[in-house]
Protein backbone atom coordinates (compact mmCIF):
# COMPACT_ATOMS: atom_id res chain seq x y z
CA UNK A 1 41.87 11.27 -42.10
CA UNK A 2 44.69 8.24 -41.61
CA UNK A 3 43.22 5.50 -40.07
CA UNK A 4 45.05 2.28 -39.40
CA UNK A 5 43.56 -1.31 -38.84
CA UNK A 6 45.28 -3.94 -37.76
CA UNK A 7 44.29 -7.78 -38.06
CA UNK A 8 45.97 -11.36 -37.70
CA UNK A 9 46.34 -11.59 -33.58
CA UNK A 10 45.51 -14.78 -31.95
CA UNK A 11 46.78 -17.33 -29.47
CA UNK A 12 49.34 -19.19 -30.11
CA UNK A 13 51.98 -21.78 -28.65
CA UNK A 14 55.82 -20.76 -27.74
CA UNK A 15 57.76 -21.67 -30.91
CA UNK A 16 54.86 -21.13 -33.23
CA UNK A 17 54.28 -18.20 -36.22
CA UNK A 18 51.79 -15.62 -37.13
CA UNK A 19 51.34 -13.09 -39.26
CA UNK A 20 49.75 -9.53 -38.66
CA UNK A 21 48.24 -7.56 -41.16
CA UNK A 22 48.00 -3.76 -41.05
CA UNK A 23 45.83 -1.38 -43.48
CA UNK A 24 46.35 2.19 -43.83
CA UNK A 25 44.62 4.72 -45.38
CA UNK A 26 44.32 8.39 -45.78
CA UNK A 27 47.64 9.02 -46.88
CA UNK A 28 50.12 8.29 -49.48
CA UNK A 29 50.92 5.16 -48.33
CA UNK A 30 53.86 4.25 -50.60
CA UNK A 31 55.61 7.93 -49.94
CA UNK A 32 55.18 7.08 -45.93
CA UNK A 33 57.85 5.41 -43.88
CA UNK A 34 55.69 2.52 -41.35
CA UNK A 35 56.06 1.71 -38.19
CA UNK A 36 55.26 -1.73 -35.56
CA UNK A 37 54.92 -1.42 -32.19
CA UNK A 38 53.65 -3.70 -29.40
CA UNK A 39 52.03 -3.20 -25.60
CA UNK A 40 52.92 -5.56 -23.65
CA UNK A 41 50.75 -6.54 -20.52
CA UNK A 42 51.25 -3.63 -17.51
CA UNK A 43 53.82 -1.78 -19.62
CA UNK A 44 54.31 0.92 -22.30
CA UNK A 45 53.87 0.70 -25.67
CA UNK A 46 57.63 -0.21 -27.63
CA UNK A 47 59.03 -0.10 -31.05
CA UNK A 48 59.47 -2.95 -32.84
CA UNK A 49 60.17 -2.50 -36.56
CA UNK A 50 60.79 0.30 -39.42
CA UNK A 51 59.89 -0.57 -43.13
CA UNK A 52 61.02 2.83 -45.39
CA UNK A 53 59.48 3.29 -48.73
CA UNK A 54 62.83 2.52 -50.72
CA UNK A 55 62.58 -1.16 -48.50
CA UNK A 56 65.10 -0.89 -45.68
CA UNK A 57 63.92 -2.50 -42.48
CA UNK A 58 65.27 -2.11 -39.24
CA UNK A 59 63.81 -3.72 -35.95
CA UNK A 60 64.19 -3.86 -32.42
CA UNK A 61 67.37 -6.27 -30.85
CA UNK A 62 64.06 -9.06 -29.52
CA UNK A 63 62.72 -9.34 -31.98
CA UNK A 64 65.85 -9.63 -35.01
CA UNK A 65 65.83 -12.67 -36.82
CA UNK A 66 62.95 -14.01 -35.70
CA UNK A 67 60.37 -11.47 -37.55
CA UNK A 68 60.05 -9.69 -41.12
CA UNK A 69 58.44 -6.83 -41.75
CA UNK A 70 56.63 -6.85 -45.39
CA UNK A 71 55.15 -3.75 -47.24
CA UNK A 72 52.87 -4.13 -50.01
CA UNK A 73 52.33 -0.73 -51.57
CA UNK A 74 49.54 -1.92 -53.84
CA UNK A 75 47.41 -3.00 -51.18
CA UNK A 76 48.31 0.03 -48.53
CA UNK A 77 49.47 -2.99 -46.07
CA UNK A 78 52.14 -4.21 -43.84
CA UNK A 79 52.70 -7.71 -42.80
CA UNK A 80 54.81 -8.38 -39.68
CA UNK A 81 55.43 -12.42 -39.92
CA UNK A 82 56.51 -13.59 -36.54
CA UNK A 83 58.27 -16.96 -35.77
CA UNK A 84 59.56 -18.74 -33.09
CA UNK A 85 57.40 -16.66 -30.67
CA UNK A 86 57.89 -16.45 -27.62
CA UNK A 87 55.73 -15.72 -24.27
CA UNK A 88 57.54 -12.19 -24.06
CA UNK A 89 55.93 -11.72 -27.83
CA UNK A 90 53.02 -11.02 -25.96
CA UNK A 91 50.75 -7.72 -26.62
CA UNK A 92 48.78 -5.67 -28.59
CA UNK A 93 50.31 -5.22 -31.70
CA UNK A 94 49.87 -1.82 -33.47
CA UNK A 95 50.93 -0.14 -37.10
CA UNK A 96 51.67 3.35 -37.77
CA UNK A 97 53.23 6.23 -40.02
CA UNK A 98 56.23 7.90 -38.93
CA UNK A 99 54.88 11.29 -38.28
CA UNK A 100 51.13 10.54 -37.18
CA UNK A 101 49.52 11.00 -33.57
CA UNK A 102 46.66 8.38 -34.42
CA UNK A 103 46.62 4.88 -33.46
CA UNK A 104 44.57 1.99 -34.27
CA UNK A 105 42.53 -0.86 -32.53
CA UNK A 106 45.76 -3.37 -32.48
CA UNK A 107 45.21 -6.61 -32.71
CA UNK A 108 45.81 -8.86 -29.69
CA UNK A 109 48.93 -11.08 -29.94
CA UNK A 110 48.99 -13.74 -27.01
CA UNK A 111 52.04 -16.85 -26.83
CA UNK A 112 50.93 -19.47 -24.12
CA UNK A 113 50.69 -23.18 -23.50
């Protein structure tokens, strides 16, 4: 069963970093092209990066050049390392596999004074 669990959320000030952890499991995680998305507040879930096995990245036009997506196959984990956030950074932050109808917990991702 793939099952993905997200960590690394918190509050944090405009300008500042974080860095979100993902685990999945269940599936061959090195074979499997991953996914970030966010929920904002009142609105629909979005995509915000790609990380393909072979290492290509691609992300969403907000969010380029101010985050990196990381894969580390060994430990079945992305990393999505934020900087200079911004209030409209705000959300639940969720990983997945290209392919897969499940979804985890998120993890809560909130940029305020």
């Amino acid at each position: 069963q793939e099952q993905f669990v997200e960590s690394g959320g918190a509050l944090v000030q405009p300008g500042g970093s974080l860095r979100l952890s993902c685990v999945g499991s269940g599936f061959p995680f090195s074979d499997e092209i991953m996914t970030w998305h966010r929920q904002p507040p009142g609105k629909a879930r979005e995509w915000v990066a790609t990380l393909w096995p072979g290492g290509a990245l691609m992300y969403t036009d907000s969010v380029r050049g101010r985050f990196t997506a990381i894969r580390a196959n060994a430990k079945n984990t992305v990393y999505l390392q934020m900087d200079s956030l911004s209030p409209e950074d705000t959300g639940v932050y969720y990983c997945q596999k290209v392919g897969s109808t499940t979804w985890g917990q998120g993890t809560q991702v909130t940029v305020s004074w």
